[in-house]
PDB file of N, CA and C in Angstrom:
ATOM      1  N   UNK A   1      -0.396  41.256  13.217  1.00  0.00           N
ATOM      2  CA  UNK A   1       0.896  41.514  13.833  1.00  0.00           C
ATOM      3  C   UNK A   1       1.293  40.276  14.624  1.00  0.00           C
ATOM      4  N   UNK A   2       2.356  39.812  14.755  1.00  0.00           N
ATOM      5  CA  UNK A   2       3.174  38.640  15.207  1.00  0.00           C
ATOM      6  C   UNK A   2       3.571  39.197  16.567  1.00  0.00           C
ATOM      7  N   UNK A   3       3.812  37.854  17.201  1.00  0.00           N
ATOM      8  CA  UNK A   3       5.158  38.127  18.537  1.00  0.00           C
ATOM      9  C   UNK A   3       6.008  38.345  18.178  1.00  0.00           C
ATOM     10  N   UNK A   4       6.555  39.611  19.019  1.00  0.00           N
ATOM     11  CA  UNK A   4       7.988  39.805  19.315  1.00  0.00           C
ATOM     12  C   UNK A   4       8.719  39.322  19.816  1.00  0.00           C
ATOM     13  N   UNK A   5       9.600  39.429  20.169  1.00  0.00           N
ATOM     14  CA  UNK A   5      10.905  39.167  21.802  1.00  0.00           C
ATOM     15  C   UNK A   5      12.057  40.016  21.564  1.00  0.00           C
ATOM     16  N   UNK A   6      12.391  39.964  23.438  1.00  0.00           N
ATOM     17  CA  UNK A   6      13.410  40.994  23.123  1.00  0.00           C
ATOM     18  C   UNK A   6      14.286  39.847  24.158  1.00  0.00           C
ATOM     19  N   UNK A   7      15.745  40.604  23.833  1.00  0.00           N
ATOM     20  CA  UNK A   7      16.734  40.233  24.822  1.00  0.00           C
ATOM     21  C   UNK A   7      17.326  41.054  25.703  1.00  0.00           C
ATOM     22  N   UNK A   8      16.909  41.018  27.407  1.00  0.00           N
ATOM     23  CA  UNK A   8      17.454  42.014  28.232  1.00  0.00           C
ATOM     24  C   UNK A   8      18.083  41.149  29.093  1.00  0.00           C
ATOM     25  N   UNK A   9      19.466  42.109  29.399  1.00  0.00           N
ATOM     26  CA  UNK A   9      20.735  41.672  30.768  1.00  0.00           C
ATOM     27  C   UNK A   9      20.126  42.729  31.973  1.00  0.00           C
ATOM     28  N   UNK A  10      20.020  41.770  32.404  1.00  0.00           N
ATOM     29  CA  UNK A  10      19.128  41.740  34.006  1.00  0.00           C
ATOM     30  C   UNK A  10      20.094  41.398  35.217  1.00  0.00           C
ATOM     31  N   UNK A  11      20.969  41.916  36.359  1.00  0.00           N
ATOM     32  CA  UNK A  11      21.531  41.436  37.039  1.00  0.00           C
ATOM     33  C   UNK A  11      22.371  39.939  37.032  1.00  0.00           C
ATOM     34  N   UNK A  12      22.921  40.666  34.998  1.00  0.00           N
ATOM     35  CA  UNK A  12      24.366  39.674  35.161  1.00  0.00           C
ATOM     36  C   UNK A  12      23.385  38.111  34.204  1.00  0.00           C
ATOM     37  N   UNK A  13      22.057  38.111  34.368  1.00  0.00           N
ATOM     38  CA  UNK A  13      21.006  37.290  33.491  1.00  0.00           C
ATOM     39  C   UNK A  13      20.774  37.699  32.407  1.00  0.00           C
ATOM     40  N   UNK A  14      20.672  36.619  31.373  1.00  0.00           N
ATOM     41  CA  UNK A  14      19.972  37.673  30.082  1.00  0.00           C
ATOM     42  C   UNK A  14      18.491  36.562  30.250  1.00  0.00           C
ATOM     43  N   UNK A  15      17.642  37.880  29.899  1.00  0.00           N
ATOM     44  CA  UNK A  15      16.334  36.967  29.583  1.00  0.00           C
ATOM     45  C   UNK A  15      15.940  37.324  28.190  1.00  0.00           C
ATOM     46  N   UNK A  16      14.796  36.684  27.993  1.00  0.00           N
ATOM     47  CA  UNK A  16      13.730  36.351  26.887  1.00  0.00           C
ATOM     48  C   UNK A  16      12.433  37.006  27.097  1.00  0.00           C
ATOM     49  N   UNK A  17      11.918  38.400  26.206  1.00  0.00           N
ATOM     50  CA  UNK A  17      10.926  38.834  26.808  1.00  0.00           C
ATOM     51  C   UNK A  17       9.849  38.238  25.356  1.00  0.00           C
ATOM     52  N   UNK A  18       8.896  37.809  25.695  1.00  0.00           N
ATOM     53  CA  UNK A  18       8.347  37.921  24.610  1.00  0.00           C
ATOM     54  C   UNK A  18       6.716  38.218  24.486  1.00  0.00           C
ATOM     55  N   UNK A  19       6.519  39.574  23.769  1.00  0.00           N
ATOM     56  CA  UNK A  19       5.932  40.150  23.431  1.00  0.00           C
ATOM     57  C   UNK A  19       4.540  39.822  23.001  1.00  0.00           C
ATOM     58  N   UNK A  20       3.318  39.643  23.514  1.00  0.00           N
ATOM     59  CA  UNK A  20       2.094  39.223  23.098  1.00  0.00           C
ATOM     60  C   UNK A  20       2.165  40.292  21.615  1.00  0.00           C
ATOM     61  N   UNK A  21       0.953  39.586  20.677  1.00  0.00           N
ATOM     62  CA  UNK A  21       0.405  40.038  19.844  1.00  0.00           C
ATOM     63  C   UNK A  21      -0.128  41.309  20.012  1.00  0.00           C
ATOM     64  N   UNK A  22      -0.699  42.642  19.195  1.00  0.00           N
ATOM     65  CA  UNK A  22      -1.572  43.265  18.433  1.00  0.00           C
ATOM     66  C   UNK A  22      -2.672  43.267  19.662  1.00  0.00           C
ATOM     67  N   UNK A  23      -3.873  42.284  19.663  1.00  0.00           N
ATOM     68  CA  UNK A  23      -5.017  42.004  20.143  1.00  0.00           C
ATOM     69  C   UNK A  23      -5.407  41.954  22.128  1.00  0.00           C
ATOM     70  N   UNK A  24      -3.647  42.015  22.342  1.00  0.00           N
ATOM     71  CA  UNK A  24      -3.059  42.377  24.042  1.00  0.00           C
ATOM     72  C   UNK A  24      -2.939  43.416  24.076  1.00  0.00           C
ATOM     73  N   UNK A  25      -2.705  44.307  23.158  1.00  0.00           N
ATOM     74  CA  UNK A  25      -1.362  45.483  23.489  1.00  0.00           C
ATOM     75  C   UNK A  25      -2.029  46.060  24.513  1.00  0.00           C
ATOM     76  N   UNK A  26      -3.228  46.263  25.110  1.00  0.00           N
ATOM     77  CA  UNK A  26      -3.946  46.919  26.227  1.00  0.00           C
ATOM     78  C   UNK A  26      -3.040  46.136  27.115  1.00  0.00           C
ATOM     79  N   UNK A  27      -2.403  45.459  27.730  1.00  0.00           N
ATOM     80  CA  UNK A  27      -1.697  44.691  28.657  1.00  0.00           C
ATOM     81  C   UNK A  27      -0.343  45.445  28.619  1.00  0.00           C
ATOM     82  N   UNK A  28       0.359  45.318  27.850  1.00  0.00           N
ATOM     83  CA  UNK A  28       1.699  45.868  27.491  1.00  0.00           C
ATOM     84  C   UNK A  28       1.846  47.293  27.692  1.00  0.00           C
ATOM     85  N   UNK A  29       3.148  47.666  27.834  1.00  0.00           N
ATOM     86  CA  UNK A  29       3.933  49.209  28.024  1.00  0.00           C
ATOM     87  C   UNK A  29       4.169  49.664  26.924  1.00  0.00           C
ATOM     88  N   UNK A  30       3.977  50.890  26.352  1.00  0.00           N
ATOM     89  CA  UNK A  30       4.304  51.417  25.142  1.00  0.00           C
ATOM     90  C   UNK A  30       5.420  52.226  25.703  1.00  0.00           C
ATOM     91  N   UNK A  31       5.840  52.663  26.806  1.00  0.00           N
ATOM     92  CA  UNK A  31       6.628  53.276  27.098  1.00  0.00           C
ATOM     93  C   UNK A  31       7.882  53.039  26.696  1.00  0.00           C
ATOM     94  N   UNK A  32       8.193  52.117  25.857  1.00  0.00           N
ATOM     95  CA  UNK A  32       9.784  52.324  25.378  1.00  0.00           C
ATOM     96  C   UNK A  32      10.858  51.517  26.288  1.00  0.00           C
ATOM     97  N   UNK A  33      10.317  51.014  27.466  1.00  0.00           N
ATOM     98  CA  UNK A  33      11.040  50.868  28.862  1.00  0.00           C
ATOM     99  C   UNK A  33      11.654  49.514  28.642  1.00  0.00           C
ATOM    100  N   UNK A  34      13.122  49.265  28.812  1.00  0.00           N
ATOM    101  CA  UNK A  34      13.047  47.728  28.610  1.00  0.00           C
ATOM    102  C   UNK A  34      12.637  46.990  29.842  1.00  0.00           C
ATOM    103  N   UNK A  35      12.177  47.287  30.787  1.00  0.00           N
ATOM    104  CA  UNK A  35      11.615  46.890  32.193  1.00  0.00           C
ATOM    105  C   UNK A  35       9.732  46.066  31.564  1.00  0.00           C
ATOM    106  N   UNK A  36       9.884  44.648  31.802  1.00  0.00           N
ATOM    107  CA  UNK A  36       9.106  44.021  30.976  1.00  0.00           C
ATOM    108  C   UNK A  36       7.253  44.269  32.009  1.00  0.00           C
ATOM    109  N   UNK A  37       6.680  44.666  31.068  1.00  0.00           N
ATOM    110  CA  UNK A  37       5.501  45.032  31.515  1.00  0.00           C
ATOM    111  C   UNK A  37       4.588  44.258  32.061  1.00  0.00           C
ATOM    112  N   UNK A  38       3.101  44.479  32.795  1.00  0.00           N
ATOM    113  CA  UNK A  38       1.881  43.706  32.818  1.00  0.00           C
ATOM    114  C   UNK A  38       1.780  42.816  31.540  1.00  0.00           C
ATOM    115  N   UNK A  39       1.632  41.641  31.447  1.00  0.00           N
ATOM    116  CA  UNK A  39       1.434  40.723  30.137  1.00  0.00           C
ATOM    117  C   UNK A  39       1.843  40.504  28.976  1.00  0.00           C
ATOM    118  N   UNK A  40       3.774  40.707  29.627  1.00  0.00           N
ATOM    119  CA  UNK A  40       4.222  40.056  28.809  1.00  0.00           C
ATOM    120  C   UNK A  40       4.896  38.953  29.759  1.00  0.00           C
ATOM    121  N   UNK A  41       5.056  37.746  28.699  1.00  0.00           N
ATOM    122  CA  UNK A  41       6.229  36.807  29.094  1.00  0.00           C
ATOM    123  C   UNK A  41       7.482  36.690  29.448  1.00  0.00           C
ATOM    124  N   UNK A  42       7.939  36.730  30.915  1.00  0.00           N
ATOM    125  CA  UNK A  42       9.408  36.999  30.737  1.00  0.00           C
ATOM    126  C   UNK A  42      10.026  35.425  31.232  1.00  0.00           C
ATOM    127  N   UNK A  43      11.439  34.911  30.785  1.00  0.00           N
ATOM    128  CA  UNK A  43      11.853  33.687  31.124  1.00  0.00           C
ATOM    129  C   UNK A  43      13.626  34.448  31.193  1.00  0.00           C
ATOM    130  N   UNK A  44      14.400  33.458  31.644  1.00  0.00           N
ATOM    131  CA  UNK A  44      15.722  33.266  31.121  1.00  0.00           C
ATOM    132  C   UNK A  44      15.749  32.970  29.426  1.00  0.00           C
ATOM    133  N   UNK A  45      16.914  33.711  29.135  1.00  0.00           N
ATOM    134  CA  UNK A  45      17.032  33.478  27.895  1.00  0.00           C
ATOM    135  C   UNK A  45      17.493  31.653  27.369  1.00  0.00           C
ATOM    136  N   UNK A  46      17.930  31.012  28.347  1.00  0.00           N
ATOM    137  CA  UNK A  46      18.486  29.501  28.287  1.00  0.00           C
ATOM    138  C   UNK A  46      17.663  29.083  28.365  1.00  0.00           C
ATOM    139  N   UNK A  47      16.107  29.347  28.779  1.00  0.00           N
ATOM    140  CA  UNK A  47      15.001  28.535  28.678  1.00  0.00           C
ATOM    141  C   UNK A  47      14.071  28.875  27.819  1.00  0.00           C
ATOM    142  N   UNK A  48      14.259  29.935  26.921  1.00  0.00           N
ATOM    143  CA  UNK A  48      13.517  30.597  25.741  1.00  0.00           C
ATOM    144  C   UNK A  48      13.063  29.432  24.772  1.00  0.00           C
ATOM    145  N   UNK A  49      12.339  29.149  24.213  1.00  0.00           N
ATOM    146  CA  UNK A  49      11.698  28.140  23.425  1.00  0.00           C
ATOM    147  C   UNK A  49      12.552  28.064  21.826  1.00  0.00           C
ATOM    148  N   UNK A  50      12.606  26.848  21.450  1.00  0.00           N
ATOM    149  CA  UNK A  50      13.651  27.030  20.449  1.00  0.00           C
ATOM    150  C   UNK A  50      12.962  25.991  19.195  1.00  0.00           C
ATOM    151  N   UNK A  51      12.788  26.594  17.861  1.00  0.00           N
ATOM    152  CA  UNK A  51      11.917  25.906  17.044  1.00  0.00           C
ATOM    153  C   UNK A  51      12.821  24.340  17.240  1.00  0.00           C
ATOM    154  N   UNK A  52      11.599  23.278  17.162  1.00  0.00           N
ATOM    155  CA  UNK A  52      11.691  22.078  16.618  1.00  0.00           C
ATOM    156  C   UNK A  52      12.732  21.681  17.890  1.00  0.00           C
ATOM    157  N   UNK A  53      12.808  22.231  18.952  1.00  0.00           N
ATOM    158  CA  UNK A  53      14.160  20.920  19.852  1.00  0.00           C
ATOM    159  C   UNK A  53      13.445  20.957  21.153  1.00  0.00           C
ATOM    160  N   UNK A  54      13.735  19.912  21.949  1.00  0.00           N
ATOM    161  CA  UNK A  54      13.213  19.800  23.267  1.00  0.00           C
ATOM    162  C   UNK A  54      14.014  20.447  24.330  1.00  0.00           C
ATOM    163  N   UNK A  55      13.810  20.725  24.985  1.00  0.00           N
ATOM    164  CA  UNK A  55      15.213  21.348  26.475  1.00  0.00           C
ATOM    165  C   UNK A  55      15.697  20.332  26.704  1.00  0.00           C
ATOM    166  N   UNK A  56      16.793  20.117  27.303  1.00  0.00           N
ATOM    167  CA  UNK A  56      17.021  19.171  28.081  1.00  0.00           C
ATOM    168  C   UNK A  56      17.150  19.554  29.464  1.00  0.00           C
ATOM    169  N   UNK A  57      16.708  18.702  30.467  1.00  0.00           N
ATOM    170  CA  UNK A  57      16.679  19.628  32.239  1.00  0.00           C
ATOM    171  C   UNK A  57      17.466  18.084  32.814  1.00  0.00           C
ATOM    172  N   UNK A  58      18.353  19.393  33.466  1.00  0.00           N
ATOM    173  CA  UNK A  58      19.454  18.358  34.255  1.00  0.00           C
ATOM    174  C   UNK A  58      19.330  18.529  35.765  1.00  0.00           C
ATOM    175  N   UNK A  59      19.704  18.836  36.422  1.00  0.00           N
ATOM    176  CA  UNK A  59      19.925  18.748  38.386  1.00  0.00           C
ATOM    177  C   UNK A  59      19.715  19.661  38.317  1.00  0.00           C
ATOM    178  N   UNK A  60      20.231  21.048  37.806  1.00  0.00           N
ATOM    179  CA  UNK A  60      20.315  22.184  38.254  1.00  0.00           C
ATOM    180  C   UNK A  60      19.172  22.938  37.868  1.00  0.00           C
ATOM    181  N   UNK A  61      18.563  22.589  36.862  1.00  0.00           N
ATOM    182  CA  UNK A  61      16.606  22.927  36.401  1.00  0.00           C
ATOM    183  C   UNK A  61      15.993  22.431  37.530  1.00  0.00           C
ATOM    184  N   UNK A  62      15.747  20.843  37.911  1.00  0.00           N
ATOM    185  CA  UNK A  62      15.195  20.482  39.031  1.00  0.00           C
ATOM    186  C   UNK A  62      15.231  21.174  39.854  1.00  0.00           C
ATOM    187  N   UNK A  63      16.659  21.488  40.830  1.00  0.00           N
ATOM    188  CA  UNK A  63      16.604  21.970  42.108  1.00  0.00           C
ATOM    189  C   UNK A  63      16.082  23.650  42.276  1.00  0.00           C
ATOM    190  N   UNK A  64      16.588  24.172  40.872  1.00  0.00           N
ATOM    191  CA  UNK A  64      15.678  25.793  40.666  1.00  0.00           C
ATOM    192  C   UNK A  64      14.097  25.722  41.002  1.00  0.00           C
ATOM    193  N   UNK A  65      13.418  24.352  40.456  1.00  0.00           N
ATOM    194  CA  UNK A  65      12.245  24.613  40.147  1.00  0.00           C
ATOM    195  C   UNK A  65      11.988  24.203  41.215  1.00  0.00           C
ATOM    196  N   UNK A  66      12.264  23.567  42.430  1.00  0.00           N
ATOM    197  CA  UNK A  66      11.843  23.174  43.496  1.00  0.00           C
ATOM    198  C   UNK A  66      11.941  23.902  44.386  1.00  0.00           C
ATOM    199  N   UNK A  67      13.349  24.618  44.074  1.00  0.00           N
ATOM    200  CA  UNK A  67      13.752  25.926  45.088  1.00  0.00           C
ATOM    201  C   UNK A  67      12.411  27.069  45.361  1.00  0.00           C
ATOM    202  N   UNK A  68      12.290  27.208  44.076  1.00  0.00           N
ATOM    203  CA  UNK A  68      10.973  28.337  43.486  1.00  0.00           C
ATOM    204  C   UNK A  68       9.635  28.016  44.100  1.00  0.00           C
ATOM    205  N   UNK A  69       9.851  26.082  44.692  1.00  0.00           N
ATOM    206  CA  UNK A  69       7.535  25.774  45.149  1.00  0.00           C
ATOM    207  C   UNK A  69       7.294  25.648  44.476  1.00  0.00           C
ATOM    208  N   UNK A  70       7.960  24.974  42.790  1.00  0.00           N
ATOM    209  CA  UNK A  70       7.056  24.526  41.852  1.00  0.00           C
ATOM    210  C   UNK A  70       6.757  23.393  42.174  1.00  0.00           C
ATOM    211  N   UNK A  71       5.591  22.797  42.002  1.00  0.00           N
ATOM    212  CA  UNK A  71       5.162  21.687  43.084  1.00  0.00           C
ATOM    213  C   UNK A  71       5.391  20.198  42.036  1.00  0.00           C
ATOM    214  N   UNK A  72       5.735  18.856  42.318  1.00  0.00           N
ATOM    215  CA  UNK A  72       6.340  18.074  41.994  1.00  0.00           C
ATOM    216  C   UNK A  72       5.634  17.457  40.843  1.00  0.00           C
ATOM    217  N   UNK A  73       4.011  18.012  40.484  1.00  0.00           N
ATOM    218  CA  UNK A  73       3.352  17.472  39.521  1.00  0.00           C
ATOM    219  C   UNK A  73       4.027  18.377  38.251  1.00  0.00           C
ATOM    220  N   UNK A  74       4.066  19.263  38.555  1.00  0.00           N
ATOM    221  CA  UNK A  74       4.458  20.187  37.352  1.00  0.00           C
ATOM    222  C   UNK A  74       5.608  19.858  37.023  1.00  0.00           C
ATOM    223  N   UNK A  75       6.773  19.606  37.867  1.00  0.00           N
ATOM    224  CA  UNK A  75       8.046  19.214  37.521  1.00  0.00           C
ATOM    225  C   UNK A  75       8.416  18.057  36.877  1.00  0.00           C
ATOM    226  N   UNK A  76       7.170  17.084  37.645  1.00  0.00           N
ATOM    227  CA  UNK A  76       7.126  15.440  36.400  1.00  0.00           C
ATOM    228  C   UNK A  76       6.510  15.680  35.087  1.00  0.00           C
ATOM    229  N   UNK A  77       5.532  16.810  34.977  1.00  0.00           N
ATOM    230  CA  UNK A  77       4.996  16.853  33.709  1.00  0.00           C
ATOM    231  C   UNK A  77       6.184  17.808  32.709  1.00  0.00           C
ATOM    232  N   UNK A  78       7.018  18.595  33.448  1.00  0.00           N
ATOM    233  CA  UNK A  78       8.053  19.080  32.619  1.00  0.00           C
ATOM    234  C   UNK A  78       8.975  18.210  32.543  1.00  0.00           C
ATOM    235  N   UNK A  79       9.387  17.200  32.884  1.00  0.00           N
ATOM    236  CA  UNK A  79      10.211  15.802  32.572  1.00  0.00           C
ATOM    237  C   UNK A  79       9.991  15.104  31.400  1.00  0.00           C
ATOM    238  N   UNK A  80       8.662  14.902  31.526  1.00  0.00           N
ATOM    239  CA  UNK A  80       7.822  13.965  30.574  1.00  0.00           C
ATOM    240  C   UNK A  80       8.077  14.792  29.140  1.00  0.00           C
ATOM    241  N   UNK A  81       8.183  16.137  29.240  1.00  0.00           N
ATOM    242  CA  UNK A  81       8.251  16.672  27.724  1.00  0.00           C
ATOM    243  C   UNK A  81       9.684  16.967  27.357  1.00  0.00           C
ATOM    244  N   UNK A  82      10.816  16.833  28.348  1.00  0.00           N
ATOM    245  CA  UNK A  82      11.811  17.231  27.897  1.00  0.00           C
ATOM    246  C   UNK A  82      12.796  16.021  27.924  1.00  0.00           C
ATOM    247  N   UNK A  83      13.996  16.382  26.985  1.00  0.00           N
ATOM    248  CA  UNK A  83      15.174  15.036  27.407  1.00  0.00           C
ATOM    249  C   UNK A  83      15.656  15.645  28.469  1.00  0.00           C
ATOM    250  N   UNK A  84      16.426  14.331  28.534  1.00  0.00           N
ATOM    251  CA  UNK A  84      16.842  13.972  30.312  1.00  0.00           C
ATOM    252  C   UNK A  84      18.161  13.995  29.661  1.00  0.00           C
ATOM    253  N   UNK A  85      19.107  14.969  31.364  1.00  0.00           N
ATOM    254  CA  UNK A  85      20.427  14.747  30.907  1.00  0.00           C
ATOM    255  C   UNK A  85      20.477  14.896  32.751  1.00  0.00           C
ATOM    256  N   UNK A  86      19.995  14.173  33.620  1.00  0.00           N
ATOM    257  CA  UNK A  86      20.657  14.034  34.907  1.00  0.00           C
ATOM    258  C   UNK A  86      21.612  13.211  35.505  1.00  0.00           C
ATOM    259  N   UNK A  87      22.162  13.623  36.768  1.00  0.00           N
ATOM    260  CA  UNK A  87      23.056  13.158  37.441  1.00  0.00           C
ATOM    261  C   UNK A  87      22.473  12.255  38.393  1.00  0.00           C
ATOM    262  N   UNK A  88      22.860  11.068  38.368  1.00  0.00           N
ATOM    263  CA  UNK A  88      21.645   9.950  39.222  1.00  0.00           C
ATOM    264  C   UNK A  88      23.171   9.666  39.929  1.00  0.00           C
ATOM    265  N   UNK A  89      24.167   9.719  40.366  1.00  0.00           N
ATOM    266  CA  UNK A  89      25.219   9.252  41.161  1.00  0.00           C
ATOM    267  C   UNK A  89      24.810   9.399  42.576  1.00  0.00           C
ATOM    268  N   UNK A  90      25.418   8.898  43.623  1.00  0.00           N
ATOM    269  CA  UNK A  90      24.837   8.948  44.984  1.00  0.00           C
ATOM    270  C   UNK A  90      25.225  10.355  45.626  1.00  0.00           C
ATOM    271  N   UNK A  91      26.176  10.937  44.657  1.00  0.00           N
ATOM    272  CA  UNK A  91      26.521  12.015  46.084  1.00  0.00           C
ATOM    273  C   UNK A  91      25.365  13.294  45.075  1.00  0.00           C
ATOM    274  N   UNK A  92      24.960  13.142  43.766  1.00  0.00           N
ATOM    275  CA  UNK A  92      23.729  13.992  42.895  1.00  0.00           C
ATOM    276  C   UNK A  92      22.519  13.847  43.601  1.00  0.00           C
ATOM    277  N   UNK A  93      22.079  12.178  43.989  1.00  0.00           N
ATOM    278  CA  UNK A  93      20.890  11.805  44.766  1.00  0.00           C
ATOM    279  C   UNK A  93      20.859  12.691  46.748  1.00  0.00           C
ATOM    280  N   UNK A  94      22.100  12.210  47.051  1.00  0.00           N
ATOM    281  CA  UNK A  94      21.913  12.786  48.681  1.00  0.00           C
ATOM    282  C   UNK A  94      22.073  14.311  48.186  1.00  0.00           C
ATOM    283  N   UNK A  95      22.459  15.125  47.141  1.00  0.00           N
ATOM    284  CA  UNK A  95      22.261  16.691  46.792  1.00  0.00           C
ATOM    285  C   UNK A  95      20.869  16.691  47.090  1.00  0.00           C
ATOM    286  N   UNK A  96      20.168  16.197  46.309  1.00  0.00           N
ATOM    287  CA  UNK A  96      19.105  16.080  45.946  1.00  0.00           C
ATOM    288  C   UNK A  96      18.086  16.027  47.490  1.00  0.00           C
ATOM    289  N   UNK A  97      17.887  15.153  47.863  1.00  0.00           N
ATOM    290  CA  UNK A  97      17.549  14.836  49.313  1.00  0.00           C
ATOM    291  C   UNK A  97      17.653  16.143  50.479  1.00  0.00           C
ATOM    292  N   UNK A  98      19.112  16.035  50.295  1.00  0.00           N
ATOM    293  CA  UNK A  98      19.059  17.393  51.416  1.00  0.00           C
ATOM    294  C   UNK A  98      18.469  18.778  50.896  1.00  0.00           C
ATOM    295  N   UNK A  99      18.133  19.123  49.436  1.00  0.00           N
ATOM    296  CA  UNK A  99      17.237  19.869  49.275  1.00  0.00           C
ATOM    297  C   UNK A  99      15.770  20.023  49.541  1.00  0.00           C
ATOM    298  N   UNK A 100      15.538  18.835  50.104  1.00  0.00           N
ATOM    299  CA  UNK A 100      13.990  18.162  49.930  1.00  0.00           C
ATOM    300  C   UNK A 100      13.192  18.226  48.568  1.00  0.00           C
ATOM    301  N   UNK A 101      14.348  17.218  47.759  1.00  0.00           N
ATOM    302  CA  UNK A 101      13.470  17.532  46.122  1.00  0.00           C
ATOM    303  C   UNK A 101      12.615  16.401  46.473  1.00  0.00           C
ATOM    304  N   UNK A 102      11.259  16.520  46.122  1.00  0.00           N
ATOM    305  CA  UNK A 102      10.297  15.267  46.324  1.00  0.00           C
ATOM    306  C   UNK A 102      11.229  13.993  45.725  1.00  0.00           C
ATOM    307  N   UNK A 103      10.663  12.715  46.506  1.00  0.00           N
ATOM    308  CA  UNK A 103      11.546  11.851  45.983  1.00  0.00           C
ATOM    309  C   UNK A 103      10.772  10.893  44.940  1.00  0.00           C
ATOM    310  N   UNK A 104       9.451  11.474  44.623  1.00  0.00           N
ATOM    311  CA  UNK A 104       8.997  10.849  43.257  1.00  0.00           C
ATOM    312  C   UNK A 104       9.456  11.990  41.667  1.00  0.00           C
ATOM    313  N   UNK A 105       9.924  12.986  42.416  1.00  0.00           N
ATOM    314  CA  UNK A 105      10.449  13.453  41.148  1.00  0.00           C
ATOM    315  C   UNK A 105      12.358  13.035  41.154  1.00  0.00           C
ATOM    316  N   UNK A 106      13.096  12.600  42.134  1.00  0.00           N
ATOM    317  CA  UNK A 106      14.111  11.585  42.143  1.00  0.00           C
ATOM    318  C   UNK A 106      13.900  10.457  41.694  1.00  0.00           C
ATOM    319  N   UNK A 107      12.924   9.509  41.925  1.00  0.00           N
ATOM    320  CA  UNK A 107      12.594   8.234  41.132  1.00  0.00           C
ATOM    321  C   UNK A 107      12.765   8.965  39.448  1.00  0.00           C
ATOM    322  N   UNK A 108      12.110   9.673  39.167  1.00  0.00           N
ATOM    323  CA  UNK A 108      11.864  10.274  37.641  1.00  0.00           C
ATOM    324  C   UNK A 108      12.822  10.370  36.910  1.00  0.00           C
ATOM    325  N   UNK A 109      13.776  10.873  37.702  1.00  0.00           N
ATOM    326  CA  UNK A 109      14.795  11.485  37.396  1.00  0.00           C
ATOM    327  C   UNK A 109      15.706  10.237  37.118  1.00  0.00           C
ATOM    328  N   UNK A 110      15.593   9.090  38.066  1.00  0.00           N
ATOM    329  CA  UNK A 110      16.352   7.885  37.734  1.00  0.00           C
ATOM    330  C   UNK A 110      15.981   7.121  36.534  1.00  0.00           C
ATOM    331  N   UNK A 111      14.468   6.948  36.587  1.00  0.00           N
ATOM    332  CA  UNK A 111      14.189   6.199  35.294  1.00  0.00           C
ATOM    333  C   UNK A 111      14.247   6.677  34.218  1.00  0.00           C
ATOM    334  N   UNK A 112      14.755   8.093  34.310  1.00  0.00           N
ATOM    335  CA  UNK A 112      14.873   8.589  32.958  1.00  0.00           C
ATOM    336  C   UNK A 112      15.973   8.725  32.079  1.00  0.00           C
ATOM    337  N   UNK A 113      16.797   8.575  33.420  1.00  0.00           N
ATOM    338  CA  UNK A 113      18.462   8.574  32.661  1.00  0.00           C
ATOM    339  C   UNK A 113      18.676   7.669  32.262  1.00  0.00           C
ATOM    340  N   UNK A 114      18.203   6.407  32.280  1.00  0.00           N
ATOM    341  CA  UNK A 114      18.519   5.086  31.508  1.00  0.00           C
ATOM    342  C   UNK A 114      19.431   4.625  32.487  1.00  0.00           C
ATOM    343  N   UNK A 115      20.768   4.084  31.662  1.00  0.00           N
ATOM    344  CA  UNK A 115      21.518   3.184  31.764  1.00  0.00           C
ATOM    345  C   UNK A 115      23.182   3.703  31.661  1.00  0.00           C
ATOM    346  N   UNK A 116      23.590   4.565  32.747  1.00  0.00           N
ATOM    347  CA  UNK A 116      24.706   5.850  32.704  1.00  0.00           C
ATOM    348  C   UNK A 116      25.784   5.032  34.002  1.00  0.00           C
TER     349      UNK A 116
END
């Protein structure tokens, strides 16, 4: 048996549930419930994995994931795998700052946009 996924609207969100295998189902709800259970995967549906393409994460991925305490190693290693589509302008950078986004994931963010 394969993964599933489902698509649920969640307070105005749609997410991406997706369904472990067969060999979990002890983890999972059989209950029918679209309320996503013990061990399954839940994401936004805009960040759902998509065959063969990379994400691209712009300002507004950053400042979520920083908002959240995802801590700045994880956020450079999610850089490193995705394209870059940020806003490196000064009034994007002082956004940036007054959030307290680490400023080695701002360096990142600069060298990655190239030449804009």
């Amino acid at each position: 048996m394969g993964i599933t996924a489902t698509l649920a609207l969640l307070g105005g969100t749609v997410y991406f549930i997706q369904h472990p295998p067969a060999f979990l189902s002890g983890f999972t709800s059989t209950s029918g419930t679209d309320k996503p259970a013990r061990g399954q995967r839940v994401m936004p549906a805009e960040q759902a994995p998509s065959q063969g393409q990379k994400t691209a994460m712009d300002n507004a991925t950053i400042l979520r994931l920083w908002n959240a305490k995802v801590s700045a190693e994880v956020i450079l290693q999610m850089m490193r795998k995705s394209d870059a589509n940020y806003d490196v302008s000064p009034s994007a950078i002082i956004a940036l700052r007054e959030a307290q986004v680490d400023e080695d994931v701002i360096l990142a963010m600069i060298n990655r946009s190239g030449n804009r």
